[in-house]
Protein backbone atom coordinates (compact mmCIF):
# COMPACT_ATOMS: atom_id res chain seq x y z
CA UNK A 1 43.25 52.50 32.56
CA UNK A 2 43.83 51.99 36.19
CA UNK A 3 43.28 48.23 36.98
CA UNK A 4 40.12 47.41 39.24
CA UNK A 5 41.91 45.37 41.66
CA UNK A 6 44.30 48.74 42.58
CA UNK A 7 41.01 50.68 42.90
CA UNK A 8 39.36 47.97 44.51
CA UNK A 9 42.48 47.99 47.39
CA UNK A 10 42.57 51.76 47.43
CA UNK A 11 38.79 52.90 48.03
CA UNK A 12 37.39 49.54 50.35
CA UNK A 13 38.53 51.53 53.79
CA UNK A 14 37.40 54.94 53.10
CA UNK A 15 33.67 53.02 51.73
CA UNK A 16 33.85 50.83 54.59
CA UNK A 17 33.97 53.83 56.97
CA UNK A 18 31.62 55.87 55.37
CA UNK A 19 29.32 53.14 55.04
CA UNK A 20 30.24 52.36 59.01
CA UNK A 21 28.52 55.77 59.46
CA UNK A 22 25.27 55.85 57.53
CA UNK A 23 24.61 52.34 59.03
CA UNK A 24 25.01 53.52 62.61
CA UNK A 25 22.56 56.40 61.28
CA UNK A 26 20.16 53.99 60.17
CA UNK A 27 20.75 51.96 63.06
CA UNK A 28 19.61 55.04 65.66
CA UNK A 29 16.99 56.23 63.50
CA UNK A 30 15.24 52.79 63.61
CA UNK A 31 15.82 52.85 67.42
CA UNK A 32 14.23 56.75 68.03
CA UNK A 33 11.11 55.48 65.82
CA UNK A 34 11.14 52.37 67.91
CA UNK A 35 11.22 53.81 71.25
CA UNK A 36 9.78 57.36 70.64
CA UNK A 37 6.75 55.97 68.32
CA UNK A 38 7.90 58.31 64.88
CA UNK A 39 7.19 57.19 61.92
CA UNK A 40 10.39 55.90 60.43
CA UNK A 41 9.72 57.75 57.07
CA UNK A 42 9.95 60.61 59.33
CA UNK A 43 14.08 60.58 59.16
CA UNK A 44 14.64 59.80 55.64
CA UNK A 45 11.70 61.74 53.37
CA UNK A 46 12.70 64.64 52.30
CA UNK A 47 11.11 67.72 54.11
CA UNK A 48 9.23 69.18 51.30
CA UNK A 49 7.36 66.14 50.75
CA UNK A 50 6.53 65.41 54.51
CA UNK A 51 5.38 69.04 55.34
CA UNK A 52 3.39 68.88 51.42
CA UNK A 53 5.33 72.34 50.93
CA UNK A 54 6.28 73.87 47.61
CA UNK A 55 9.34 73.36 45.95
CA UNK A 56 10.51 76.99 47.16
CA UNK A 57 9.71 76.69 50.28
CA UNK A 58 12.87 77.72 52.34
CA UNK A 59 14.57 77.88 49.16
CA UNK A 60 17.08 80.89 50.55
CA UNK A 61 17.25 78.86 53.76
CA UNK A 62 18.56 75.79 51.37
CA UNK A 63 20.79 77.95 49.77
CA UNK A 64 22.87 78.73 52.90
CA UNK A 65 23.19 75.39 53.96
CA UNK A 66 24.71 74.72 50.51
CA UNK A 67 26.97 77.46 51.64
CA UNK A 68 27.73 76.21 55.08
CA UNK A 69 28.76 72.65 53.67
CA UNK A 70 30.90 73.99 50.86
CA UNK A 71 32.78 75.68 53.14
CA UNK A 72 33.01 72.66 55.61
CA UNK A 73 34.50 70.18 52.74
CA UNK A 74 36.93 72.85 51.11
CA UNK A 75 38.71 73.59 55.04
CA UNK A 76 38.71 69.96 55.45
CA UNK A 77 39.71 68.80 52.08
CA UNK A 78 42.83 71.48 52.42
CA UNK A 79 43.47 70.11 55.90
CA UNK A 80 44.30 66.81 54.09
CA UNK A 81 45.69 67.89 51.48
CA UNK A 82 48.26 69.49 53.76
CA UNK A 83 48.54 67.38 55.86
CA UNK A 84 51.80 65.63 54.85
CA UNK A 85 52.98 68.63 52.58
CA UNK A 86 52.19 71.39 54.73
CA UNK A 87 52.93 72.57 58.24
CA UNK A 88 51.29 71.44 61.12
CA UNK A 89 49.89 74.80 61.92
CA UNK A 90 48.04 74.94 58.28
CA UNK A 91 46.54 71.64 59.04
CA UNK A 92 45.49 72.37 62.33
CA UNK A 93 44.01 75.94 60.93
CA UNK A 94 42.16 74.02 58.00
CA UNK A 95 40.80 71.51 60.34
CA UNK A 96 39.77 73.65 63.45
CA UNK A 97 37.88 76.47 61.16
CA UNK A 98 36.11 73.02 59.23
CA UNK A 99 34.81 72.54 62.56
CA UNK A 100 33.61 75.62 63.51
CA UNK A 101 31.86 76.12 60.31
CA UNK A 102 30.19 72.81 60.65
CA UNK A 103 28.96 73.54 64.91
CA UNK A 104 27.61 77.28 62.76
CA UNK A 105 26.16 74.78 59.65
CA UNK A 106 24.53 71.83 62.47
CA UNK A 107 23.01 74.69 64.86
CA UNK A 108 21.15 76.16 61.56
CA UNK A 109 20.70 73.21 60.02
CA UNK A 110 18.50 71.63 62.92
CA UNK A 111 17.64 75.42 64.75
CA UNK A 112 19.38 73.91 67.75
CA UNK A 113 19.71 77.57 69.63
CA UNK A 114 15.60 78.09 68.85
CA UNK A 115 14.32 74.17 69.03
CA UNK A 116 16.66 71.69 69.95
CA UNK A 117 18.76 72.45 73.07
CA UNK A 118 16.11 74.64 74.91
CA UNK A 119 12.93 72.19 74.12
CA UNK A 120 14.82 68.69 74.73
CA UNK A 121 18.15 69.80 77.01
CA UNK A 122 16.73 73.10 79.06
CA UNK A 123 19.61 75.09 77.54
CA UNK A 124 18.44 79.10 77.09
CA UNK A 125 19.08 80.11 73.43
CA UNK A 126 21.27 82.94 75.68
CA UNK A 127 23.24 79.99 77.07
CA UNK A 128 23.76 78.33 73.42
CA UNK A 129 25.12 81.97 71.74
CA UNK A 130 27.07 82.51 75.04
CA UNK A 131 28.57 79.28 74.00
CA UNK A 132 29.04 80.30 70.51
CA UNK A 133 31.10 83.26 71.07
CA UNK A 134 33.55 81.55 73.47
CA UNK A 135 34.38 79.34 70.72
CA UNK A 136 35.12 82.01 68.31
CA UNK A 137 36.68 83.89 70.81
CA UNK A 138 39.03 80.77 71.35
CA UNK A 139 39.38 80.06 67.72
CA UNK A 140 40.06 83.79 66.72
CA UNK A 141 42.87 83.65 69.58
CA UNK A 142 44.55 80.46 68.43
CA UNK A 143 44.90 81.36 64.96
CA UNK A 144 45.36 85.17 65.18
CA UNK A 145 48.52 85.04 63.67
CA UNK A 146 47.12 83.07 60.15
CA UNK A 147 43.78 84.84 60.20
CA UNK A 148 45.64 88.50 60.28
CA UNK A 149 47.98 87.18 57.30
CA UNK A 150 44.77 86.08 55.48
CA UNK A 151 42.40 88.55 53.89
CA UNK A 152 40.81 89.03 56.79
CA UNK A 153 38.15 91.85 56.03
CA UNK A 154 35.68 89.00 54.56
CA UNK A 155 36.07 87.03 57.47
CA UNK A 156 35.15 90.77 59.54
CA UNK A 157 32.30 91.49 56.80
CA UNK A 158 30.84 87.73 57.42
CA UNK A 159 30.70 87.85 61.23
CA UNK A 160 29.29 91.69 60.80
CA UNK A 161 26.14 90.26 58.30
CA UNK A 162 25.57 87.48 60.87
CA UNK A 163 26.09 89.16 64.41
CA UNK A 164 23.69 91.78 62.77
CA UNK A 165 21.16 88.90 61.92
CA UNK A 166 21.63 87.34 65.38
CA UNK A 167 20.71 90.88 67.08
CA UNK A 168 17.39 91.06 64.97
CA UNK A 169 16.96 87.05 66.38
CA UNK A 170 17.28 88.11 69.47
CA UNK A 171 15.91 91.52 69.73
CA UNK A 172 13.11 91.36 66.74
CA UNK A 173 12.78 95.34 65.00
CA UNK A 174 9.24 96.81 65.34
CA UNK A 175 8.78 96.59 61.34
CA UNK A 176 7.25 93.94 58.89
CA UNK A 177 9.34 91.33 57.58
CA UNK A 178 11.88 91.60 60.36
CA UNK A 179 12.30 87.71 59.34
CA UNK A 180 12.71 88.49 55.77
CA UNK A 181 15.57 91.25 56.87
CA UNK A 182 17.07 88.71 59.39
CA UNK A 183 17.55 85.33 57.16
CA UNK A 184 18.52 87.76 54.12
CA UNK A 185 21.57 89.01 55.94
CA UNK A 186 22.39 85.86 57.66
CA UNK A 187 22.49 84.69 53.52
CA UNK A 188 24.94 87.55 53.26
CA UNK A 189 26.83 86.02 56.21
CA UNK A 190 27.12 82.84 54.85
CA UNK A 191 28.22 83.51 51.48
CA UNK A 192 31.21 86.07 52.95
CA UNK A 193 32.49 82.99 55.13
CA UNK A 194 32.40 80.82 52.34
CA UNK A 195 34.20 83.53 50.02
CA UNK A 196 36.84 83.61 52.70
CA UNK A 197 37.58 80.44 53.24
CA UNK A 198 37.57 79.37 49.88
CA UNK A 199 40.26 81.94 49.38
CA UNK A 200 42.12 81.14 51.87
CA UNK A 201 42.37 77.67 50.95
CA UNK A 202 43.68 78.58 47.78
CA UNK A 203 46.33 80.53 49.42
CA UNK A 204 47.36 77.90 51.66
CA UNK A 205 47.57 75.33 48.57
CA UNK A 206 49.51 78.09 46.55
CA UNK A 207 52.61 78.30 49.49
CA UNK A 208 52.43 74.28 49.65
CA UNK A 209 51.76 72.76 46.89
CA UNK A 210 53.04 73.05 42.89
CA UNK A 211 49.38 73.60 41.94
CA UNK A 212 46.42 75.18 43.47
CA UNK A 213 42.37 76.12 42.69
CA UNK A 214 42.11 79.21 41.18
């Protein structure tokens, strides 16, 4: 049994810091409801019972968030993992595609191209995808090299399921349940990037370290 005092020594910085961060959370949610006049129940109830919506509602929606953070914590948990084993381009690879994935998880998360940065920030939703694609465009050109070494096609089939949901966003089709046909291949999108950066991972862990998921 591993003594309590080693434990103790071992996990008090990384609890500190992630404590650090839900208390500065807190800390600006009390100060929104304070200055803005929102109910402070507002930022920590869960949405299904604020909105009195069924347990389903946006279940599909859910789903691909679930998606979108699994694929955020298995870059970033290679990333460290490699970190001191690995080279510095895996790391960097890991880390940068964690990131994109979580800009792709916050944006539909919180609808910021829809909502967010053209209600509160007078950015066009144009302006936000605009900005979208020069980060991929950067990220695809800085890791070219890894990504064509990879199994790439899921990575091609992910971006085709949600550049094809993005054009029905943008350009709705004249027949019902457009929405339906749009978030359903967006879910299509999301699971793809998942499956190839889950796979991925695993590859990189296989080439630098004795054992890897499987």
């Amino acid at each position: 049994m591993r003594k309590l005092s080693v434990q103790f020594r071992a996990v008090t910085p990384v609890l500190l810091l992630s404590w650090l961060g839900i208390l500065i959370s807190l800390l600006l949610a009390v100060f929104t409801s304070t200055v803005k006049n929102i109910p402070l129940d507002t930022f920590t109830k869960d949405p299904l019972s604020v909105s009195n919506a069924p347990f389903y509602f946006g279940f599909f929606s859910n789903l691909g968030i679930m998606f979108w953070s699994a694929s955020i914590m298995t870059c970033w948990f290679v990333a460290y993992r490699v970190y001191y084993s690995g080279t510095k381009n895996d790391f960097q690879f890991m880390l940068w595609s964690g990131v994109v994935t979580l800009v792709m998880t916050i944006d539909d998360l919180f609808q910021l191209h829809e909502q967010v940065m053209p209600a509160y920030f007078a950015v066009s939703e144009n302006m936000v995808y605009i900005t979208y694609l020069n980060i991929y465009l950067i990220y695809f050109i800085r890791f070219r090299k890894k990504i064509l070494r990879s199994e790439f096609i899921t990575l091609i089939l992910a971006f085709l399921f949600l550049g094809l949901s993005t054009v029905i966003d943008l350009i709705p089709l004249p027949i019902p349940k457009d929405t339906f046909l749009e978030d359903a291949l967006k879910l299509f999108g999301t699971v793809s990037w998942f499956v190839y950066y889950f796979r991925t991972s695993n590859e990189v862990l296989d080439r630098k370290l004795p054992t890897a998921i499987y």
